[in-house]
Protein backbone atom coordinates (compact mmCIF):
# COMPACT_ATOMS: atom_id res chain seq x y z
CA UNK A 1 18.59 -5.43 -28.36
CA UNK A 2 15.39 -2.78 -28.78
CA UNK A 3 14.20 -1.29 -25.72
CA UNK A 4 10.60 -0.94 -27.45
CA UNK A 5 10.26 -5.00 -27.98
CA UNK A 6 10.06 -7.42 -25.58
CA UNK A 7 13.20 -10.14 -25.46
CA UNK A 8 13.10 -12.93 -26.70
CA UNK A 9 13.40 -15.02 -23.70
CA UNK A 10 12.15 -19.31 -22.85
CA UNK A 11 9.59 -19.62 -20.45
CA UNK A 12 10.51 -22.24 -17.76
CA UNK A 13 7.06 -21.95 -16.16
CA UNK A 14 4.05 -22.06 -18.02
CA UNK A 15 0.71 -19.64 -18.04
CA UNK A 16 -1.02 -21.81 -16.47
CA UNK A 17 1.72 -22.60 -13.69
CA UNK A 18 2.34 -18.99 -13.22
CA UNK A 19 -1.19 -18.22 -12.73
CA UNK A 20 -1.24 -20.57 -10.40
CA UNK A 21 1.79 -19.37 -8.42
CA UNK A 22 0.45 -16.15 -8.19
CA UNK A 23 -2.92 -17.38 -7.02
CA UNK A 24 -1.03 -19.11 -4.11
CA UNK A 25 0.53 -16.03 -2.76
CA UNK A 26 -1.82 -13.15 -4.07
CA UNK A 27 -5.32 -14.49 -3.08
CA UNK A 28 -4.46 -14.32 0.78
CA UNK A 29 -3.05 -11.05 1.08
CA UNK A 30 -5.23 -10.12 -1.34
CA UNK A 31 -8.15 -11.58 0.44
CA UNK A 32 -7.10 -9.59 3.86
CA UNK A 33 -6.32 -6.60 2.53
CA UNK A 34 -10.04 -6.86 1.19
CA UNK A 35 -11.11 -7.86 4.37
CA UNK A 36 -9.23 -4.71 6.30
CA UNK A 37 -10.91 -2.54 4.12
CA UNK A 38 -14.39 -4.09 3.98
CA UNK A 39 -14.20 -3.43 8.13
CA UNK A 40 -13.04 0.18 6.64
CA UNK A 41 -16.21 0.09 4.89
CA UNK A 42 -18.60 -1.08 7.55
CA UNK A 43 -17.18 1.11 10.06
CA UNK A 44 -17.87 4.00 7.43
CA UNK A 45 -21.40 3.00 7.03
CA UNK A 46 -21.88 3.19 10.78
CA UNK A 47 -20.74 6.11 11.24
CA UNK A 48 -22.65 7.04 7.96
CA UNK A 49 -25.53 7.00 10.64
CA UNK A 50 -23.96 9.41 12.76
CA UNK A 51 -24.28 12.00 10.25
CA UNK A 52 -22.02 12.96 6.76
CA UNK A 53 -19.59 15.07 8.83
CA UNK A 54 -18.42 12.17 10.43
CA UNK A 55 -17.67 10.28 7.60
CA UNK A 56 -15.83 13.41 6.41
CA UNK A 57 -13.88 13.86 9.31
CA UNK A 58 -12.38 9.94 9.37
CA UNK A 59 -12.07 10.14 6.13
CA UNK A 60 -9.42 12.44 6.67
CA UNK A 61 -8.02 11.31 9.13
CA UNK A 62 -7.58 8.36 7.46
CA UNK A 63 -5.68 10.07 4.82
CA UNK A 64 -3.43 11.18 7.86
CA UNK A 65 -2.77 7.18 8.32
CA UNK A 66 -1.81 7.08 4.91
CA UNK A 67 0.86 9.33 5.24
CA UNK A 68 2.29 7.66 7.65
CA UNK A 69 1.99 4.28 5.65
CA UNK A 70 3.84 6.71 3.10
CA UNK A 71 6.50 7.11 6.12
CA UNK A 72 7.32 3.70 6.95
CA UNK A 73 6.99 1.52 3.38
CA UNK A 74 10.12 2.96 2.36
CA UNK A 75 11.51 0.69 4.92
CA UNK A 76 9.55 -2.09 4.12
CA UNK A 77 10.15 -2.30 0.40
CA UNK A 78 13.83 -1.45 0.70
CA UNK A 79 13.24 -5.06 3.70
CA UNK A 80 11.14 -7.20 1.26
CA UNK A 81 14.14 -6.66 -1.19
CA UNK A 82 16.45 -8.06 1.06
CA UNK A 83 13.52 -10.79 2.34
CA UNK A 84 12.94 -11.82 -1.34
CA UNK A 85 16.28 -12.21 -2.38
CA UNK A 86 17.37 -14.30 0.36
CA UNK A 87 14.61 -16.61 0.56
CA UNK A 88 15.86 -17.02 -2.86
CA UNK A 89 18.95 -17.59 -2.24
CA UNK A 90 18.71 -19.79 1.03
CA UNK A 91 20.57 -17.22 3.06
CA UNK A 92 18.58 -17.49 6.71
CA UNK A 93 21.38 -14.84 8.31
CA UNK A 94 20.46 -12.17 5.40
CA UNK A 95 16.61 -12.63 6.03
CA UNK A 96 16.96 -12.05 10.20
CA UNK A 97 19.58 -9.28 10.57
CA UNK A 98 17.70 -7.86 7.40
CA UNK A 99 14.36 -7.89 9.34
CA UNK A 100 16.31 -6.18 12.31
CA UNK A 101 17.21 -3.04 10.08
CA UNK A 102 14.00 -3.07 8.53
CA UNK A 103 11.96 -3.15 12.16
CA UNK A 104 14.09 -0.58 13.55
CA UNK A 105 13.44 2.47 11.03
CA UNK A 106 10.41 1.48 11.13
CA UNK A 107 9.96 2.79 14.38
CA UNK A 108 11.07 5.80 13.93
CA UNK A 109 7.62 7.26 11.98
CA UNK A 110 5.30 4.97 14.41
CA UNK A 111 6.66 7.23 17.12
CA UNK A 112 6.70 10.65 15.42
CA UNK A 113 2.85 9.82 14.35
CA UNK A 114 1.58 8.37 16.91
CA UNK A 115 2.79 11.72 19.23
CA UNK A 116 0.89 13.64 16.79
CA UNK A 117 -2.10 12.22 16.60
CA UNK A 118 -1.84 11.89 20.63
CA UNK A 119 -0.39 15.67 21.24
CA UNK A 120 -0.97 17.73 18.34
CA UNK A 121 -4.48 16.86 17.03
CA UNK A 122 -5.60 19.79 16.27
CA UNK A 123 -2.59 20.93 14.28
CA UNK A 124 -3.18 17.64 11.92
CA UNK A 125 -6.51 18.16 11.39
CA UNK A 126 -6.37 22.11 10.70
CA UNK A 127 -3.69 20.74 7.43
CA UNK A 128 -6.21 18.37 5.90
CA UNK A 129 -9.74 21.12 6.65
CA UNK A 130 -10.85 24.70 7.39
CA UNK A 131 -14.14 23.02 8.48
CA UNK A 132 -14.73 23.38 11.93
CA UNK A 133 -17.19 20.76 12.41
CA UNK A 134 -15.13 17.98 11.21
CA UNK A 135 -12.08 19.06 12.76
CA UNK A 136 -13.76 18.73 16.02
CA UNK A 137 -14.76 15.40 15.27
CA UNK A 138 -11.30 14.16 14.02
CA UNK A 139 -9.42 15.61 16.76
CA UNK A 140 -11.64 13.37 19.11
CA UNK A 141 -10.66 10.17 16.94
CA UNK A 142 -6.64 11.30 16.55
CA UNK A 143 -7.04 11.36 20.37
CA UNK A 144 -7.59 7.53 20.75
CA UNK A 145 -6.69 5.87 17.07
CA UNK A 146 -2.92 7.19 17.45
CA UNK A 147 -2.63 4.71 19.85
CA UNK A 148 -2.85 2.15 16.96
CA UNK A 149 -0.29 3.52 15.09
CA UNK A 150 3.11 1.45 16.56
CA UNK A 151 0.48 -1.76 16.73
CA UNK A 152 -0.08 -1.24 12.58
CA UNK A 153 3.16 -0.98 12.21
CA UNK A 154 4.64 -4.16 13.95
CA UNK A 155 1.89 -6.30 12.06
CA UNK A 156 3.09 -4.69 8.73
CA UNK A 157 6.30 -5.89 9.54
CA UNK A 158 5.49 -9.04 10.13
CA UNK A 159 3.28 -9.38 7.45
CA UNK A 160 5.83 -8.69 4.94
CA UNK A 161 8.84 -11.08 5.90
CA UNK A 162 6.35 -13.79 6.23
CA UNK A 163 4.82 -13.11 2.95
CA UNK A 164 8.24 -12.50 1.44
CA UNK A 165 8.96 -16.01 2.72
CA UNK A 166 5.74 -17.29 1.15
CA UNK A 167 4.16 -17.69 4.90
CA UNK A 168 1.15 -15.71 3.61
CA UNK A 169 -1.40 -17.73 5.69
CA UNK A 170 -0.71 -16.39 9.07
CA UNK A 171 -1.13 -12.87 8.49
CA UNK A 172 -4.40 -13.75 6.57
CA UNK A 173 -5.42 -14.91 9.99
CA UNK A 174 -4.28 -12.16 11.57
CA UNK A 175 -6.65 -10.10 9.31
CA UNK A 176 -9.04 -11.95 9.75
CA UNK A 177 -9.61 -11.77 13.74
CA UNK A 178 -8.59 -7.81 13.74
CA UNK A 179 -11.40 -7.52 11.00
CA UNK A 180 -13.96 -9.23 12.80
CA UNK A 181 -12.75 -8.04 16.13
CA UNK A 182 -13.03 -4.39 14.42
CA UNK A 183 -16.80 -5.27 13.77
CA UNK A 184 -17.88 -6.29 16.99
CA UNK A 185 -15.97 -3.41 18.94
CA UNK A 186 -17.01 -0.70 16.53
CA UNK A 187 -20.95 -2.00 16.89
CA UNK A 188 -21.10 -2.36 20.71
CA UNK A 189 -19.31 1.26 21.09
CA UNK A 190 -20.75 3.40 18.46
CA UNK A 191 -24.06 2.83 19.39
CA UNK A 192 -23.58 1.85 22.91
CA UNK A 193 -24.81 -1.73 23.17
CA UNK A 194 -24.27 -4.82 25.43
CA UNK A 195 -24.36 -2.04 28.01
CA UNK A 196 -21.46 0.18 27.04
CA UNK A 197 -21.92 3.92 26.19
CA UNK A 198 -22.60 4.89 22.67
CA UNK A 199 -18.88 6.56 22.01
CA UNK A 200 -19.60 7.81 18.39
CA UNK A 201 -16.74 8.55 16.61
CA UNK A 202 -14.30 7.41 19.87
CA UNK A 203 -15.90 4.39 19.91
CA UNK A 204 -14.92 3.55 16.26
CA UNK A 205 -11.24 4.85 17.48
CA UNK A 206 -11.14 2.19 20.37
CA UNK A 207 -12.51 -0.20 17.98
CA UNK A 208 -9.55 0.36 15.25
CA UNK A 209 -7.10 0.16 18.57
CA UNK A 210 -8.38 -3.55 19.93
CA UNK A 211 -8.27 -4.75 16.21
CA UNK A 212 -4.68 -3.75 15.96
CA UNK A 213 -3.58 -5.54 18.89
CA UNK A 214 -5.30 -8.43 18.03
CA UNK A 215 -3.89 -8.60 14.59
CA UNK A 216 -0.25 -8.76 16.35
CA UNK A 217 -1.02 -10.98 19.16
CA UNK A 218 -2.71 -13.27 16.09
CA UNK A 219 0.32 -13.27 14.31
CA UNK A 220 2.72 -13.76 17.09
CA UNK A 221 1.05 -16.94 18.30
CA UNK A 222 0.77 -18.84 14.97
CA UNK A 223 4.26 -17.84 14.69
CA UNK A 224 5.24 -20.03 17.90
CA UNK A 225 2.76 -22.83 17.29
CA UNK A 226 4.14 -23.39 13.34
CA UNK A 227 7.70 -22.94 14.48
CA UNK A 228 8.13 -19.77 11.99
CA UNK A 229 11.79 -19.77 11.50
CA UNK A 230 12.03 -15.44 11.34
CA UNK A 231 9.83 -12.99 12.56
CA UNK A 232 10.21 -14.15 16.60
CA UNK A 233 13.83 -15.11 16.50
CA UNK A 234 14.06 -11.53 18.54
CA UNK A 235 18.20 -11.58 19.44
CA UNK A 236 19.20 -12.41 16.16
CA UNK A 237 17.57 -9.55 14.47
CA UNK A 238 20.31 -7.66 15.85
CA UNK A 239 23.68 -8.55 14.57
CA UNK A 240 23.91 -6.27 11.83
CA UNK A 241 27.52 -5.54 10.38
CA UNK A 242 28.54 -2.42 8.40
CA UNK A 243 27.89 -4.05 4.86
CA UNK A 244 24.60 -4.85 5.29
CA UNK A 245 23.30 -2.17 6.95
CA UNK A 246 25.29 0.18 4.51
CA UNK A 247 23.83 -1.93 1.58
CA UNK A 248 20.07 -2.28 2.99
CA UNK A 249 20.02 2.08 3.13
CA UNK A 250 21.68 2.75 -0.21
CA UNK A 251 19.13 0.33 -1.76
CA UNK A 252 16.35 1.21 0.59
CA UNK A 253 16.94 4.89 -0.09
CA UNK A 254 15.44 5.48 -3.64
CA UNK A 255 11.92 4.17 -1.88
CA UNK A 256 12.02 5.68 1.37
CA UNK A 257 12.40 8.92 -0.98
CA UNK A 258 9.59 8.09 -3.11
CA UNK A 259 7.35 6.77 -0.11
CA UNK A 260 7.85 9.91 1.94
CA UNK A 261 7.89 12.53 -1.32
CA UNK A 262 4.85 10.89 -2.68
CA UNK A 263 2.86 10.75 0.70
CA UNK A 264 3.39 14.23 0.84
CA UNK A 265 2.58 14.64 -2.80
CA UNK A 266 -0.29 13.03 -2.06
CA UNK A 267 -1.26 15.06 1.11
CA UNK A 268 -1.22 18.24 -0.50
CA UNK A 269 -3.81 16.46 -3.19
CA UNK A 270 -6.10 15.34 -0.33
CA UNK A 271 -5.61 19.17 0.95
CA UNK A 272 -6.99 20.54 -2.10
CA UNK A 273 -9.92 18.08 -2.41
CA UNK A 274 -10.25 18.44 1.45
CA UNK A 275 -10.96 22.13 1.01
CA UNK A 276 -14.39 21.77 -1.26
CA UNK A 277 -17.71 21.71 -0.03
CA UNK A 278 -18.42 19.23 2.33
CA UNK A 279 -20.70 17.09 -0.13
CA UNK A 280 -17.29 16.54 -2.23
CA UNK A 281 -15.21 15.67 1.42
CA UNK A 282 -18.11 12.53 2.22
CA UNK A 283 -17.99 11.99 -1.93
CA UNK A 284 -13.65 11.93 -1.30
CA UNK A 285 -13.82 9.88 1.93
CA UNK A 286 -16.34 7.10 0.81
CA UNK A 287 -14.18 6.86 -2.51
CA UNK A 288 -11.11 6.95 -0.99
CA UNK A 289 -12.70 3.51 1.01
CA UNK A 290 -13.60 2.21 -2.12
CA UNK A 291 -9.84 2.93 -4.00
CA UNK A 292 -8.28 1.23 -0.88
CA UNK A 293 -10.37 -1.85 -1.26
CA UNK A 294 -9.28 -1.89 -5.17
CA UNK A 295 -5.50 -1.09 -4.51
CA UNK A 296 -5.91 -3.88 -0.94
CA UNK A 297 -6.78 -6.42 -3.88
CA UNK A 298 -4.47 -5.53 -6.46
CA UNK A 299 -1.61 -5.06 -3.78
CA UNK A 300 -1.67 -9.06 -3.51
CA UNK A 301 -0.86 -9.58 -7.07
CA UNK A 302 2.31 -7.24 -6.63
CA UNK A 303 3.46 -8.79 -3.45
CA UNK A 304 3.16 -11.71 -5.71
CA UNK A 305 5.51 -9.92 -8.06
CA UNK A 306 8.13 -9.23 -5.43
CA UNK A 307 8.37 -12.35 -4.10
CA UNK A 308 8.44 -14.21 -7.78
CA UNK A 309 10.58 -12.12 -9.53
CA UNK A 310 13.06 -11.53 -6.31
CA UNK A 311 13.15 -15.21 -5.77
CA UNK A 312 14.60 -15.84 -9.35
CA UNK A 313 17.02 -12.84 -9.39
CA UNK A 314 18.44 -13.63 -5.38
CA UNK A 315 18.63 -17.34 -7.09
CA UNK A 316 20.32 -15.93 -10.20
CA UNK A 317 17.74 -17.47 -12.77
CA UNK A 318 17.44 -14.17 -14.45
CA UNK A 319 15.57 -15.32 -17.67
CA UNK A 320 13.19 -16.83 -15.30
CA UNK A 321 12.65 -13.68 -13.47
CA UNK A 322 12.02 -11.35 -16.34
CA UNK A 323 9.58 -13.69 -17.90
CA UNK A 324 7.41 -13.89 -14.69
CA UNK A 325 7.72 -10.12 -14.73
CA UNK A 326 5.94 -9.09 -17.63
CA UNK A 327 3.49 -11.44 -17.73
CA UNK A 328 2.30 -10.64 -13.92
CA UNK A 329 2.60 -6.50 -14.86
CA UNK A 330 -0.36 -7.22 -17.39
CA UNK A 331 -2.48 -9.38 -15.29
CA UNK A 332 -2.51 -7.06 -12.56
CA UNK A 333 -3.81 -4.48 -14.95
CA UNK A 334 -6.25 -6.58 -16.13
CA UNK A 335 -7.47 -8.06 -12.69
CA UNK A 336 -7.54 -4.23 -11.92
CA UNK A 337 -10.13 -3.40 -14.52
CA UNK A 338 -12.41 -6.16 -13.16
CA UNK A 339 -12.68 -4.78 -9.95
CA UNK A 340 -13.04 -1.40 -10.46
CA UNK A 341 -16.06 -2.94 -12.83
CA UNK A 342 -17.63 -4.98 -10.11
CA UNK A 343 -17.58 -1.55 -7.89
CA UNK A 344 -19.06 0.07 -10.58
CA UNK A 345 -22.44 -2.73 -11.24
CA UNK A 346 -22.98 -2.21 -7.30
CA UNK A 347 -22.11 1.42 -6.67
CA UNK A 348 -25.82 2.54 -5.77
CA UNK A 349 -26.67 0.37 -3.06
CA UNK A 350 -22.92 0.58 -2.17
CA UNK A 351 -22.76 4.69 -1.80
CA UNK A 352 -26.62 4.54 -0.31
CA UNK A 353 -25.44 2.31 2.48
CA UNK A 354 -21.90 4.74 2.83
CA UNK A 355 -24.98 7.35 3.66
CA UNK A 356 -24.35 9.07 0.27
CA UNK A 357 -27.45 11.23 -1.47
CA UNK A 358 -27.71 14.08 -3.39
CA UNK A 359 -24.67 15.77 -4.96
CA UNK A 360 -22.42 13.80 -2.87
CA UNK A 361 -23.78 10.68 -4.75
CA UNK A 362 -22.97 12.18 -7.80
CA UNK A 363 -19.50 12.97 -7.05
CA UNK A 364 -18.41 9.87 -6.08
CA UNK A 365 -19.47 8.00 -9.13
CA UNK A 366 -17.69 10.20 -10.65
CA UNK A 367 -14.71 9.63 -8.92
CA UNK A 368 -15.06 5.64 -9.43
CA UNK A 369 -16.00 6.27 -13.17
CA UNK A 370 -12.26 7.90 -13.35
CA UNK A 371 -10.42 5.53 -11.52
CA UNK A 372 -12.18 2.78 -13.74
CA UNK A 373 -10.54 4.37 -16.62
CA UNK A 374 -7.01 4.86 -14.87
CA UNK A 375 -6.53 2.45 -12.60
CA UNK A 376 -5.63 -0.57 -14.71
CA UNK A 377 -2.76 1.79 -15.84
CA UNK A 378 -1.88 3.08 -12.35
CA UNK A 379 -1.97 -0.06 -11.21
CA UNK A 380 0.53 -1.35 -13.89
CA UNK A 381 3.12 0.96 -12.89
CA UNK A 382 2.72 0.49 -9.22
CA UNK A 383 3.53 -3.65 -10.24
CA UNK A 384 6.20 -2.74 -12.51
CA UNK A 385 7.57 -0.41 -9.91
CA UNK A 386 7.66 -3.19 -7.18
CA UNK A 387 8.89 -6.02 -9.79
CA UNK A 388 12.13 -3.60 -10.28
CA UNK A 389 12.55 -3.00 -6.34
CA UNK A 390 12.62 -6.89 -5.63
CA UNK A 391 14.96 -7.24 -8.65
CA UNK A 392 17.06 -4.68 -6.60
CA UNK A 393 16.60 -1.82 -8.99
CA UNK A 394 15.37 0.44 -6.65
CA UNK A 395 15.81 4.15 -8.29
CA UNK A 396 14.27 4.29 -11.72
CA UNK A 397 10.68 3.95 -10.75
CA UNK A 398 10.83 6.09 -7.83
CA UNK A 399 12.87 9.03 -9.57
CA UNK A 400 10.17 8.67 -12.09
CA UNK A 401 7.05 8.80 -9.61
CA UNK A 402 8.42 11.69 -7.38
CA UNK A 403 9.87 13.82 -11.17
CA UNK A 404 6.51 13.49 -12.52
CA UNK A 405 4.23 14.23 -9.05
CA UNK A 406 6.42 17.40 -8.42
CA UNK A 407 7.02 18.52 -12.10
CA UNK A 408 3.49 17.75 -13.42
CA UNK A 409 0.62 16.72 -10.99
CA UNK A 410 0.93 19.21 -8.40
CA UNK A 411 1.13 21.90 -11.17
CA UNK A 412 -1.47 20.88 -12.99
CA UNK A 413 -3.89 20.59 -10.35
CA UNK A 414 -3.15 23.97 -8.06
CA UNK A 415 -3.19 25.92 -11.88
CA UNK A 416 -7.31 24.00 -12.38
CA UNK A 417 -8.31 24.68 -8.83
CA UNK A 418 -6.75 27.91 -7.35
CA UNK A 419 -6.46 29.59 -10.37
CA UNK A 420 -8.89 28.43 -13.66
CA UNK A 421 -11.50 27.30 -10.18
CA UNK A 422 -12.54 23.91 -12.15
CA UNK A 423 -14.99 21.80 -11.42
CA UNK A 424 -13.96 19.11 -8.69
CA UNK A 425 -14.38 15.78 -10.83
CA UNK A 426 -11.87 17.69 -13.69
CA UNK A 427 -9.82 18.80 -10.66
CA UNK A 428 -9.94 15.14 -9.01
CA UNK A 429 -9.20 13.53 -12.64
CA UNK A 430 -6.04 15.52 -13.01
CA UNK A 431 -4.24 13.74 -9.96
CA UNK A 432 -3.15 11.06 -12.53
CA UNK A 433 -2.18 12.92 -15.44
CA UNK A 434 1.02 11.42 -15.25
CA UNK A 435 0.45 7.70 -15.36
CA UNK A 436 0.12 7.16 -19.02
CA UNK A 437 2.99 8.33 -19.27
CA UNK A 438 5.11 6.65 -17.27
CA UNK A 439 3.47 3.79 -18.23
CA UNK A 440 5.22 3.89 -21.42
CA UNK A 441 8.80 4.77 -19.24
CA UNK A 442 8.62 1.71 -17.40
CA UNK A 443 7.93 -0.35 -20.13
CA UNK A 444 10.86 0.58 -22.16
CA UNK A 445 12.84 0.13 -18.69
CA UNK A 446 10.98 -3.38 -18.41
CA UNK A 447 12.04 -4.83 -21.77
CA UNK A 448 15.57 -3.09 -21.62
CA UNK A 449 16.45 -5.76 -18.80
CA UNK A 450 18.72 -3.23 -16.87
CA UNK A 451 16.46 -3.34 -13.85
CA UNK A 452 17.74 -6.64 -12.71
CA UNK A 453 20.61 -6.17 -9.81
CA UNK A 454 21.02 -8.66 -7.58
CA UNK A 455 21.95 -8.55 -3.61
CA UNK A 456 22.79 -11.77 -2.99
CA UNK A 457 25.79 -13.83 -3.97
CA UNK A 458 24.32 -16.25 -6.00
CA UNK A 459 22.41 -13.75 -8.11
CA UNK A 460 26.03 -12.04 -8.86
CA UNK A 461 27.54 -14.74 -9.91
CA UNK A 462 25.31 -15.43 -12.88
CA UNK A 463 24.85 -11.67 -13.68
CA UNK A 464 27.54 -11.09 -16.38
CA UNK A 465 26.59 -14.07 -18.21
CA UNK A 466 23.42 -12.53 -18.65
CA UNK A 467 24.25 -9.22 -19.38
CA UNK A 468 26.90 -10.58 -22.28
CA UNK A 469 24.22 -12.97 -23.43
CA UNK A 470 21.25 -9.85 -24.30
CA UNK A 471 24.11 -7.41 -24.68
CA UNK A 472 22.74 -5.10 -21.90
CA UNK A 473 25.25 -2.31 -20.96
C-alpha cells in the first residue's frame, strides 16, 4: 500500500452525517472555549484602560499559565485516550480508575505552579521581562491569580472525561457562568464600583479566581442533578491495578514529553519576543488573546477528533475510524482559515478597543496577517496529532513536534534575533518554520494506517484482521 495515497477505504458515515457529528460535539466546547477567551479579551480591554504596561504585564503572565497548561495536558491527553477508548468500548471500570490516574498527576503541576506564582513571583516574572514596570505589575497579579491555578485544573479534568463521554453540555455551562461571572467581578474591582475599591490589575486577579471556582462548583452540580455516571463517583477513581496504571504512563508518556518540552519550547519563544520594546510586548499580548480565541475554536473540532476516531478504534471499527480521520484533519484546517479571516475583516476596531495605537497597532496585524497564513497548517497537525493519540499512537507526533522545536525553531529564531538582530515580525514569523513540514510527515503517517493501536480489548481483537487486510507491517 503507498504511504503518499490515501487508502482506499468505504465510508460507513456520510459527509453530511459526519459534519453533523462533529457539529454535536465541537460547537460546545468550541463555543466555551470562545467564550473563556472573549472574557480574556474583555478583561484585556479593561485593563487596556489602565495603561499598555498592564496589558503587557498579564500578557505574560498569561504565557506563565500556559506553561503550566503545557505541564498538566500531558496527563490529560494520555486520560482522554483511555476516556475515548472506553466509552467506545463500553468499559465503565476503564473510564473511572482511568480518571483516577489522570486526576492525580494532574496535581502534581497545580501545586508546583500555584507555589510559584504565590512564593516566587518575582523570580517568574524576571524569566518572561527585564522591564521593571511590568514586572511590578505581574508580580501583584501572580500574587492573587495563583490561587486559580488547582481550581483550572480540576475543571479541565472534568471537562475532558465528560466531553470524552460526549457530555459536552455541562462544561459549556460551566463556561458559561465562570465567563460571565469573570465579567462582572473584573468590572466592579478594576474600577472600583458598587462600592468596592478600584483593585487594578488585583482586581482582574480576584476576578479570574471567583470565575474558576464557579466553573467547578457549575460543573459539579449538573453532575449530581443529571446523574453523570463518572466524574463524582470519587471512591472508585481509586482502584487502580498495576496494568493500568503501567499502561496509562507508557502511553501517556510520549505527550507528557511533548506537553512539557514544547511549553518550554515555547517559553523560551515568548522570552525572546518578551524582551523587545514594549510596543511589540502589548502587540504580543493582545495577539496572543486573539491566537487563543482561534486555537479555543479550533480545539473543539479536535476534541471532536479524539472522541470520533477513539470511539471507532476502542470499538475496533478501524475502517470507520480512519475515514472520520482524514476527513475531520481537513475541515479543521479549513474552519481554521475562516476564523483567522473573520479576525482579520474586524482587526481595527478589535486592536483599538485592546488599547492598541501606533507601532503597536502595526505589529499586531502583522502578527495576525502570519498566523492567517500558517495557522490552517498548524492547526492541521495539532488535529492530526490528537487523531493519532486517541487512536493510541501516542509517540510519532510528539517525537516529531519536540525533534523539530529543538532541532529547527529555537535555532532559527536565537540565530535572526541575537545574532543577524531581525526585525520582530521576521523574528515572530520564524516560530513556525517547522509546520509545513511536518505537515507533510504526518500525512504520510496518516495514510500509512500504522497510527491505529488500540487499548481496549475489543479494539485488539479486530486489529490483525486489519493489518493483514491493508498489508500494514
Amino acid at each position: 500500500m503507498s504511504r503518499t495515497k490515501r487508502p482506499r477505504i468505504p465510508q460507513k458515515t456520510s459527509n453530511r452525517k459526519l459534519l453533523s457529528m462533529v457539529m454535536t460535539i465541537a460547537l460546545p466546547v468550541a463555543l466555551q472555549n470562545v467564550l473563556t477567551t472573549t472574557g480574556s479579551m474583555v478583561d484585556t480591554m479593561m485593563l487596556g484602560t489602565i495603561g499598555q504596561n498592564t496589558v503587557g504585564a498579564v500578557g505574560l503572565c498569561a504565557q506563565f499559565s500556559s506553561l503550566l497548561f503545557s505541564g498538566f495536558w500531558g496527563f490529560v491527553g494520555g486520560g482522554m485516550l483511555f476516556f475515548a477508548q472506553y466509552w467506545g468500548a463500553g468499559n465503565d471500570e476503564g473510564i473511572l480508575r482511568s480518571y483516577g490516574i489522570m486526576l492525580a498527576f494532574m496535581a502534581i503541576p497545580a501545586a508546583v505552579f500555584s507555589s510559584l506564582a504565590l512564593g516566587a513571583p518575582y523570580f517568574v516574572m524576571r524569566i518572561y521581562t527585564n522591564s521593571s514596570p511590568i514586572q511590578e505589575i505581574g508580580v501583584r497579579y501572580l500574587r492573587v491569580v495563583g490561587f486559580s491555578y488547582p481550581l483550572m485544573v480540576l475543571a479541565t479534568a472534568m471537562s475532558a472525561l465528560l466531553r470524552s463521554t460526549e457530555r459536552v453540555k455541562i462544561p459549556l455551562a460551566g463556561g458559561i457562568a465562570a465567563v460571565i461571572t469573570n465579567f462582572v467581578c473584573n468590572y466592579i474591582l478594576i474600577f472600583g464600583k458598587l462600592g468596592f475599591p478600584a483593585l487594578g490589575v488585583e482586581g482582574a486577579a480576584i476576578g479570574t479566581v471567583i470565575a474558576n471556582a464557579v466553573n467547578v462548583l457549575v460543573i459539579a452540580a449538573l453532575c449530581i442533578r443529571q446523574q453523570e455516571p463518572y466524574v463524582l463517583k470519587i471512591t472508585r477513581h481509586w482502584h487502580w491495578n498495576r496494568e493500568l496504571l503501567a499502561e496509562y504512563l507508557r502511553k501517556s508518556a510520549p505527550i507528557i514529553a511533548n506537553e512539557v518540552m514544547i511549553g518550554v519550547g515555547n517559553m523560551m519563544i515568548n522570552i525572546v519576543l518578551g524582551h523587545q520594546i514594549e510596543d511589540a510586548i502589548a502587540a504580543t499580548a493582545v495577539f496572543r488573546t486573539l491566537e487563543g480565541m482561534i486555537i479555543g475554536f479550533f480545539s473543539g473540532f479536535s476534541s471532536a477528533a479524539t472522541v470520533l476516531v477513539g470511539k471507532e478504534v476502542g470499538a475496533g471499527c478501524h475502517e470507520e475510524a480512519f475515514s472520520r480521520a482524514w476527513r475531520i484533519v481537513y475541515f479543521c484546517s479549513f474552519i481554521t482559515l475562516l476564523a483567522c479571516l473573520f479576525l482579520v475583516g474586524i482587526h481595527t476596531p478589535l486592536f483599538h478597543a485592546m488599547g492598541l495605537r501606533g507601532a503597536a497597532f502595526e505589529y499586531a496585524f502583522g502578527m495576525l496577517l502570519i498566523f492567517t497564513v500558517i495557522g490552517p497548517v498548524r492547526m492541521g497537525n495539532w488535529t492530526q496529532n490528537d487523531t493519532y493519540r486517541s487512536a493510541g499512537d501516542s509517540a510519532f507526533g510528539s517525537t516529531l513536534e519536540i525533534l523539530f522545536m529543538f532541532a529547527m525553531v529555537q535555532p532559527v529564531i536565537h540565530l535572526a534575533n541575537d545574532v543577524f538582530h531581525a526585525p520582530f515580525l521576521l523574528v515572530f514569523a520564524l516560530c513556525y518554520v517547522d509546520e509545513p513540514i511536518r505537515y507533510f510527515l504526518m500525512q504520510r503517517h496518516m495514510y500509512s494506517l500504522k497510527w491505529i493501536r488500540p487499548v481496549s480489548a475489543e479494539g485488539r481483537r479486530t486489529l490483525a484482521a486489519f493489518r493483514e487486510k491493508y498489508h500494514i507491517s
